[in-house]
Protein backbone atom coordinates (compact mmCIF):
# COMPACT_ATOMS: atom_id res chain seq x y z
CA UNK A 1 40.30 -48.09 57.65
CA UNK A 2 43.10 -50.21 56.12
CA UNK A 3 45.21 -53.04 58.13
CA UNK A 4 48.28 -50.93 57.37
CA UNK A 5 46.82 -47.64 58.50
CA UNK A 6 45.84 -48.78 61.60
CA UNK A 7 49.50 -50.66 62.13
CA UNK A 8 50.80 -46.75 61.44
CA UNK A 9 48.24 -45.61 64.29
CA UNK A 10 49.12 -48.35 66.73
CA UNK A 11 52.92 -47.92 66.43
CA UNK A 12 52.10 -43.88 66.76
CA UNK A 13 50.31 -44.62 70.16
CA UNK A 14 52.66 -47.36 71.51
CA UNK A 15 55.99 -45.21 71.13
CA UNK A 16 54.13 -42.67 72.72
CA UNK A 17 53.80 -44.33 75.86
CA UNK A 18 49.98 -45.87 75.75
CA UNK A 19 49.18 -49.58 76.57
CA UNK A 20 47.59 -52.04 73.76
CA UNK A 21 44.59 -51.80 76.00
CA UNK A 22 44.25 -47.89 75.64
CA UNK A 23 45.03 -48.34 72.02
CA UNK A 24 42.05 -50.77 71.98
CA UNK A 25 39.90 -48.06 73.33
CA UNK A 26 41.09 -45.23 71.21
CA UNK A 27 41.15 -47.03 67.78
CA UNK A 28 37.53 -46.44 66.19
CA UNK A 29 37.58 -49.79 63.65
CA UNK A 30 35.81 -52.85 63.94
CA UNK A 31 37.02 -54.83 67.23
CA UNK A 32 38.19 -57.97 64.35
CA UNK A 33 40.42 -55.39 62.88
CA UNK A 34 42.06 -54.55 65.48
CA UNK A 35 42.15 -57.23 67.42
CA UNK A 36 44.44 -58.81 63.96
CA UNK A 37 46.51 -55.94 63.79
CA UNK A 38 47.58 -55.97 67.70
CA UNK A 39 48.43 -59.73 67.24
CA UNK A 40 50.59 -58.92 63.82
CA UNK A 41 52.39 -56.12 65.80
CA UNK A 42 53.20 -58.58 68.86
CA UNK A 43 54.37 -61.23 66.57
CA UNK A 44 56.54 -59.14 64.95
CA UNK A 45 57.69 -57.52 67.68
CA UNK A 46 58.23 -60.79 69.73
CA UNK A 47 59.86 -62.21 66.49
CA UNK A 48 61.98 -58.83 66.23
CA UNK A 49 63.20 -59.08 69.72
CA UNK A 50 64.22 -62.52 69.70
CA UNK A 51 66.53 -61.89 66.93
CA UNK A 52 68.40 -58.88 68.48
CA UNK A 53 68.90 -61.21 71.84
CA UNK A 54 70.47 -64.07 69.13
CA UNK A 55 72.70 -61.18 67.58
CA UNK A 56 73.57 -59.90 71.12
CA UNK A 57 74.54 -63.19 72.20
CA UNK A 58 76.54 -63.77 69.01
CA UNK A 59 78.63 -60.94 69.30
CA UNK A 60 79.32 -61.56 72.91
CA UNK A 61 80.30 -65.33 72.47
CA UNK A 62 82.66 -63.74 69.64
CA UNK A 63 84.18 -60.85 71.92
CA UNK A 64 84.69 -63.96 74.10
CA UNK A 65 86.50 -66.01 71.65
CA UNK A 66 88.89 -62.60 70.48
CA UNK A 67 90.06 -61.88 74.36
CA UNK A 68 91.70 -64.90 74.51
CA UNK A 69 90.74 -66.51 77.49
């Protein structure tokens, strides 16, 4: 099983509601493997999430500035 085949499967089993820890259980690939992918998806999610909180503050600071006050 390919990296990005089992990134597919995780993301599958994470939107539907299970934790990394049952997705640990239910992924049959070496424990490595997974292990790698799980810390990819975090990063990027971490990384991902960090950058919509920048944007959100952005566009509040700018509704600020365009009120007036």
């Amino acid at each position: 099983m390919d990296k990005l085949h089992l990134r597919g499967q995780l993301t599958q089993l994470l939107n539907r509601g299970y934790t990394i820890e049952d997705v640990r259980h239910m992924i049959t690939a070496p424990k490595s493997l997974v292990d790698q992918v799980i810390a990819e998806y975090m990063h990027d999610s971490d990384s991902n999430q960090q950058h919509l909180s920048t944007q959100h503050n952005q566009a509040k600071y700018a509704m600020h500035l365009g009120s007036g006050r």
